[in-house]
Protein backbone atom coordinates (compact mmCIF):
# COMPACT_ATOMS: atom_id res chain seq x y z
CA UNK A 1 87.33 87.73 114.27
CA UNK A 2 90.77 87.42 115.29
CA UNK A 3 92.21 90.53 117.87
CA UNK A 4 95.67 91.70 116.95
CA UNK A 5 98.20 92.22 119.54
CA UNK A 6 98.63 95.10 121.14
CA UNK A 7 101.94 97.28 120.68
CA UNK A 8 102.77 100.31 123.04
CA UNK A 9 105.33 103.39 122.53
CA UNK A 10 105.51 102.91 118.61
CA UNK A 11 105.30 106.44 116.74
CA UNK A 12 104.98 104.59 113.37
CA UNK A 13 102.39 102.33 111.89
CA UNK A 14 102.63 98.55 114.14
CA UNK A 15 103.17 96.26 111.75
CA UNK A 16 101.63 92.89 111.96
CA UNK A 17 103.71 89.61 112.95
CA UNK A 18 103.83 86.64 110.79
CA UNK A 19 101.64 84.78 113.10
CA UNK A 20 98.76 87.71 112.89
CA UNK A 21 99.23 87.22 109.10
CA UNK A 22 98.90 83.60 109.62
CA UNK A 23 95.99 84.30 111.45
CA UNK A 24 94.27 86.13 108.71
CA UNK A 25 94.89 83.78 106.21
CA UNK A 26 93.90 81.23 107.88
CA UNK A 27 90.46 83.21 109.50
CA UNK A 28 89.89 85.91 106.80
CA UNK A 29 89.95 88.47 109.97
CA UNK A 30 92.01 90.51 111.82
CA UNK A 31 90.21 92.55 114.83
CA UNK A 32 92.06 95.48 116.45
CA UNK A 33 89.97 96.05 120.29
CA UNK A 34 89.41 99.93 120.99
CA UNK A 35 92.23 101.42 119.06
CA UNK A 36 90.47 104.20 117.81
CA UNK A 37 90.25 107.31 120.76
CA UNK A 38 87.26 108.09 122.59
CA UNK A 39 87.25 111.63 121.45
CA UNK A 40 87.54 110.57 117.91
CA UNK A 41 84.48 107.99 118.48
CA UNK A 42 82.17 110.92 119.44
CA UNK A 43 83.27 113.13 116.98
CA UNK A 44 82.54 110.06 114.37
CA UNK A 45 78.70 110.08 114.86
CA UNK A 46 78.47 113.21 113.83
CA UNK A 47 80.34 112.68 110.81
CA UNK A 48 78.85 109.45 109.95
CA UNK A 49 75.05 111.01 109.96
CA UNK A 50 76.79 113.53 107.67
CA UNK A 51 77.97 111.03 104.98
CA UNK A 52 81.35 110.66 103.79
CA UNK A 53 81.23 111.73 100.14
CA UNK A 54 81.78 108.73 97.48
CA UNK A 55 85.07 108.95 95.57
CA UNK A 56 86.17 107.05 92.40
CA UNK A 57 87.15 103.73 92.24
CA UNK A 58 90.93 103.60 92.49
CA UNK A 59 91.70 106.91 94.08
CA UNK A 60 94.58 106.57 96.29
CA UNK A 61 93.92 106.87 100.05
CA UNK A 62 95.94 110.51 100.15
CA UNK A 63 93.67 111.43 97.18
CA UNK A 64 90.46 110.08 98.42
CA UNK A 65 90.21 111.29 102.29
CA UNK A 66 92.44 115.33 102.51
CA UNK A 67 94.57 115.61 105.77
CA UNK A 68 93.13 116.03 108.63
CA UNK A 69 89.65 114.69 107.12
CA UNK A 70 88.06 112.16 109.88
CA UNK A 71 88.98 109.25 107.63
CA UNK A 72 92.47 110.20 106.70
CA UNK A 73 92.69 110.26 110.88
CA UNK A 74 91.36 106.81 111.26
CA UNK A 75 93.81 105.30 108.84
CA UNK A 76 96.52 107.50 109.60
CA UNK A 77 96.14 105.95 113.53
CA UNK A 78 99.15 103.69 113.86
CA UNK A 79 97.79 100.54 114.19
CA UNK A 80 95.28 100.86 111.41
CA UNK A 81 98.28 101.75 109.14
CA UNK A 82 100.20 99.26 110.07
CA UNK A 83 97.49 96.57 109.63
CA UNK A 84 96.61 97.87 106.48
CA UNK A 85 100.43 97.96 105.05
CA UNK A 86 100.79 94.71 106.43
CA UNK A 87 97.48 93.42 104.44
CA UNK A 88 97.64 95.38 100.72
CA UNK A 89 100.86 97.55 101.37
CA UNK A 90 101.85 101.03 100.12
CA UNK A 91 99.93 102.79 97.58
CA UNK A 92 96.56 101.16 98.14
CA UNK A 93 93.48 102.69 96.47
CA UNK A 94 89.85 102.64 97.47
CA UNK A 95 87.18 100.35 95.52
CA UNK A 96 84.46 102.18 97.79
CA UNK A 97 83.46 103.59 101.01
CA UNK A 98 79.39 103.60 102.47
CA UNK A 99 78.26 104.41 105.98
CA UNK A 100 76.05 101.42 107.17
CA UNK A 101 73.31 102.19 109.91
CA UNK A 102 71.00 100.50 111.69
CA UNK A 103 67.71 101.80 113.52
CA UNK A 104 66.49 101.04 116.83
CA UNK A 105 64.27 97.57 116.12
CA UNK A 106 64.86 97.73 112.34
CA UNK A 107 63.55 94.45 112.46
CA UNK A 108 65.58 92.97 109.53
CA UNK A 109 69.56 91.29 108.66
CA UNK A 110 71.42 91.03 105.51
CA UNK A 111 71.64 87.43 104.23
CA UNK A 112 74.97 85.75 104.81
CA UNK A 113 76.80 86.84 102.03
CA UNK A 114 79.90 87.57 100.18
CA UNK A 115 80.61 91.16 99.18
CA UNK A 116 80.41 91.33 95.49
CA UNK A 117 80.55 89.00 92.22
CA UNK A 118 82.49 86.32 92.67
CA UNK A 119 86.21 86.71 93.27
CA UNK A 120 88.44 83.62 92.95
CA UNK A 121 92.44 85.21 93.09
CA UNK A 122 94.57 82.85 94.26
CA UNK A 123 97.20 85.62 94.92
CA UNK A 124 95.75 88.52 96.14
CA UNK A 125 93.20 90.06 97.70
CA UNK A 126 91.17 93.12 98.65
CA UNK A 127 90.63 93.56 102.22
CA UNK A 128 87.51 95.23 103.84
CA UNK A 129 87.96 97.78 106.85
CA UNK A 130 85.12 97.95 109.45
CA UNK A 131 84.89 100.86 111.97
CA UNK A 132 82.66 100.73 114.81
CA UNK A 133 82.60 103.90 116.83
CA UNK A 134 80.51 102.91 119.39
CA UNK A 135 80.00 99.53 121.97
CA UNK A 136 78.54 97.35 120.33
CA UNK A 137 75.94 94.85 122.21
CA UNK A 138 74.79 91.18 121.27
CA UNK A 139 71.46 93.33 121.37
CA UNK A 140 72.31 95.87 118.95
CA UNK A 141 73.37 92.87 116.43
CA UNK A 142 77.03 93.35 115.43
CA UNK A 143 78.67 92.38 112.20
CA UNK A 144 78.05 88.47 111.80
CA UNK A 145 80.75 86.35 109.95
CA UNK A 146 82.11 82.95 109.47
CA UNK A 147 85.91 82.23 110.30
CA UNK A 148 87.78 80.61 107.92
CA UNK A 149 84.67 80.77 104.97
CA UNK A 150 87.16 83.25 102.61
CA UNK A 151 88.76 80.84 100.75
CA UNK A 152 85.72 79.01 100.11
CA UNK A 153 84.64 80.83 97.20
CA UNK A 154 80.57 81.70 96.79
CA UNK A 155 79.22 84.59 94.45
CA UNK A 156 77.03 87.49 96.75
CA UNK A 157 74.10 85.65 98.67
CA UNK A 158 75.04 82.21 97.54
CA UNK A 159 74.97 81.29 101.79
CA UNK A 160 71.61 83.41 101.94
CA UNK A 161 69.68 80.35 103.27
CA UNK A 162 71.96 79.43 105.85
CA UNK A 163 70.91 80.77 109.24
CA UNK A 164 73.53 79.43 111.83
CA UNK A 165 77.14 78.25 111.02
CA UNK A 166 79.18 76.43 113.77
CA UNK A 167 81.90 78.88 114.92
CA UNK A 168 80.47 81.62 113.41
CA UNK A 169 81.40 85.37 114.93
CA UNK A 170 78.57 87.80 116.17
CA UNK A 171 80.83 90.72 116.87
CA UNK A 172 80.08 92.29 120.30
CA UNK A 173 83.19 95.35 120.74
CA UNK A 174 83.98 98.23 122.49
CA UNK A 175 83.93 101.61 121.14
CA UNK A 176 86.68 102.27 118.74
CA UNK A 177 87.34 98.85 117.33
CA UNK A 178 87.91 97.96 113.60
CA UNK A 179 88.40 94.84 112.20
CA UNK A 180 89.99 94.11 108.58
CA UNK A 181 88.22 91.28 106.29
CA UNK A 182 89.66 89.36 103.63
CA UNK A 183 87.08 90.20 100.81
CA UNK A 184 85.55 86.52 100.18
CA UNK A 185 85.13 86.08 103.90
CA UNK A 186 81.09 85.26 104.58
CA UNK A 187 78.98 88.15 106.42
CA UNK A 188 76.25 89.67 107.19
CA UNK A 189 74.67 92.72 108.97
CA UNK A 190 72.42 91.45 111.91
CA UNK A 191 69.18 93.33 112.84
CA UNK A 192 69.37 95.77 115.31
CA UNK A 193 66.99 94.78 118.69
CA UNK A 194 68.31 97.27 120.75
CA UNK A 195 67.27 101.04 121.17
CA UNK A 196 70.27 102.42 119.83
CA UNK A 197 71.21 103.48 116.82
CA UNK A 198 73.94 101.18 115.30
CA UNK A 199 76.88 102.74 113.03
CA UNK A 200 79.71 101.05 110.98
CA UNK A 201 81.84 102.74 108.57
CA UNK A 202 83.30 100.43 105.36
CA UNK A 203 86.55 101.18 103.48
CA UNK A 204 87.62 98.56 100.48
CA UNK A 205 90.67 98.54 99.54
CA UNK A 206 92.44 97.65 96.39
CA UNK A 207 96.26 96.40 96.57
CA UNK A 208 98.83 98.39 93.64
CA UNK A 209 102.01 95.97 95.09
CA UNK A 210 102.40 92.68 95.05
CA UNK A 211 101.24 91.95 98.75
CA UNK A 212 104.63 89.64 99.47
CA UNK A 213 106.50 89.96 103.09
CA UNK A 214 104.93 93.29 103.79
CA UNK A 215 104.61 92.41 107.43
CA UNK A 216 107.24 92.32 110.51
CA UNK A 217 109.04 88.79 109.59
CA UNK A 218 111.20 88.70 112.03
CA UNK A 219 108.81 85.78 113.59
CA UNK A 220 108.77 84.17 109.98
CA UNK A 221 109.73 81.22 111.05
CA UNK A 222 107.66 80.65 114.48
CA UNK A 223 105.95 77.01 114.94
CA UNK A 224 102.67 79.43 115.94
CA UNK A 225 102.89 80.26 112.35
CA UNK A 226 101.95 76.21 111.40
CA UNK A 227 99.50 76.33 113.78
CA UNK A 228 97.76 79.15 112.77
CA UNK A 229 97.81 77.99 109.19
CA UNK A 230 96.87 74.04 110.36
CA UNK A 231 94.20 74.96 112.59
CA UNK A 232 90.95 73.07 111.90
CA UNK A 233 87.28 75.69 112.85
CA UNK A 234 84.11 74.15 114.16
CA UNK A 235 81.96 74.61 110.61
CA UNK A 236 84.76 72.56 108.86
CA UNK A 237 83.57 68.86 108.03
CA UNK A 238 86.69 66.59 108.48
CA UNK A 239 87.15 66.10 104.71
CA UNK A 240 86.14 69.52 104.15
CA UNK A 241 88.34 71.20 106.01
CA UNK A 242 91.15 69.66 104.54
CA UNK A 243 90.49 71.57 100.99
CA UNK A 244 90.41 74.87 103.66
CA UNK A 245 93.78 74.12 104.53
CA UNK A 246 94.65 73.51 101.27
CA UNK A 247 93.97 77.06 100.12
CA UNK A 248 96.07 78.53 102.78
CA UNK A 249 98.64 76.67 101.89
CA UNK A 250 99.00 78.39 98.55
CA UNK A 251 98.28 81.72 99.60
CA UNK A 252 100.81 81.73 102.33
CA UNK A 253 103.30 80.55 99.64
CA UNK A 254 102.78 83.56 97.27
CA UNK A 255 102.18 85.75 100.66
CA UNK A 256 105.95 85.00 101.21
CA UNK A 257 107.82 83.58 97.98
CA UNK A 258 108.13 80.02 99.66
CA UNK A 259 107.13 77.69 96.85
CA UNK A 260 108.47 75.43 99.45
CA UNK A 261 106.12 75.82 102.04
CA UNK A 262 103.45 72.92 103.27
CA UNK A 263 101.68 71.31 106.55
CA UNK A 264 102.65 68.12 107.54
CA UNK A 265 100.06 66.73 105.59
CA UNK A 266 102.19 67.56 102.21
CA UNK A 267 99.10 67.71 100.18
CA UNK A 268 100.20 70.94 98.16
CA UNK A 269 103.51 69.67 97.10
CA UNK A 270 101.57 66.12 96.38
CA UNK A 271 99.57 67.57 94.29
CA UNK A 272 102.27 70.20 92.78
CA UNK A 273 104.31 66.56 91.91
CA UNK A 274 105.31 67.18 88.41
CA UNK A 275 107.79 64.89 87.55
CA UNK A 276 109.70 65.89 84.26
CA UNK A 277 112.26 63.27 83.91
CA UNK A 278 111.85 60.28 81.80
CA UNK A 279 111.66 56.84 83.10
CA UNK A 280 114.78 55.77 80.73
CA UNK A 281 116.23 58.72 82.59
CA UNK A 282 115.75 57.89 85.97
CA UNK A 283 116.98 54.40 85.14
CA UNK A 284 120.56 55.72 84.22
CA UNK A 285 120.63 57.86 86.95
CA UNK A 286 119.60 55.21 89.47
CA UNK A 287 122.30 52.84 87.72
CA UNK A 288 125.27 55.85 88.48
């Protein structure tokens, strides 16, 4: 999971660069390090062993958390907000919200999996918030996920049988960190070996705008951008990896209205190569 950059003296939500969004696309992650305050983080175990009351699907974030509520707080937090305008922009509702927990030596993980029935937009995307309020230890078995597996589409526990993936992410955090996940991204809750109780708290969120240039983009046209979007990740065969790239290649394109946009491998506009003219055509325009 990817750490965004850090941002000090804004009073508004921090927006994401183009090369964090880059990033994402390219990882399916975005991890912000201890951005939620300590005092909060206390006051969140208490609130977590509470619950947080369900709400119904699509209820817009004012509607679903009141002001002031701990969750309205979290998101409200300016990096959170700007992360998550950057990601699904304004207006975003909630698919769902649970409290996960693990007990000391539960003695069991979730499967690798993918959250939900299969999901195979090209051009969009719900994105997953997870809070963790306290430190969490290799021992306590952190969130577990695979880089780059979102655009590889599977349906639930396809990946259930798959123990160990090259490159894959065991998150180990300080208190107060909360990472955003593209929904298709591959993940699983590991078992908890330590003698602490573990606590995450999940939003989902569902875009209502078309999530185009919703970002800072004044770095739009960086060479880290490429980069991001180019980079190869350890599970990726060599051919593999190629279809990976692929993918981003078209989501960055509707991310920011470039139809344009490629590697330097030019396999999207290869493969977008839809010639219209007629050969008798391009002979009398060759013969001009």
């Amino acid at each position: 999971m990817e750490q965004a950059e850090k941002k000090t003296g804004d009073v508004g939500p921090t927006l994401l660069s183009s090369v964090q969004m880059a990033r994402f696309v390219a990882r399916g992650a975005l991890r912000l390090d201890a951005v939620v305050p300590a005092e909060m983080n206390a006051e969140a175990l208490g609130v977590l062993d509470e619950g947080i009351a369900p709400v119904p699907y699509g209820t817009p974030v004012d509607k679903a958390f009141a002001s002031g509520s701990f969750a309205r707080r979290l998101l409200d937090l300016p990096q959170v907000a700007g992360a998550l305008h950057s990601l699904v922009g304004p207006g975003t509702t909630v698919d769902h919200h649970a409290v996960h927990i693990r007990e000391p030596h539960e003695g069991q993980a979730q499967p690798l999996h993918a959250d939900a029935v299969i999901d195979v937009r090209p051009d969009a995307f719900d994105v997953q918030l997870m809070y963790y309020p306290q430190e969490v230890t290799l021992e306590m078995g952190g969130t577990l996920s695979v880089p780059g597996s979102h655009l590889r589409r599977i349906n639930e526990t396809d990946t259930g049988r798959y123990q160990n993936l090259r490159g894959q992410d065991r998150l180990v955090c300080p208190a107060g960190t909360v990472v955003f996940l593209h929904h298709g991204i591959w993940h699983g809750g590991r078992r908890n070996d330590s003698d602490i109780r573990r606590y995450m708290f999940k939003i989902r969120f569902n875009p209502r705008v078309r999530q185009r240039l919703l970002w800072d983009t004044s770095d739009l046209h960086d060479p880290a951008v490429h980069a991001e979007l180019g980079a190869y990740l350890p599970w990726y065969e060599q051919a593999s990896g190629r279809l990976e790239r692929y993918n981003r290649v078209l989501l960055w394109r509707e991310l920011t209205g470039d139809d344009g946009f490629d590697l330097a491998d030019h396999w999207v506009t290869n493969t977008a190569n839809r010639p219209e003219s007629t050969a008798a055509a391009h002979a009398q325009e060759t013969a001009v």
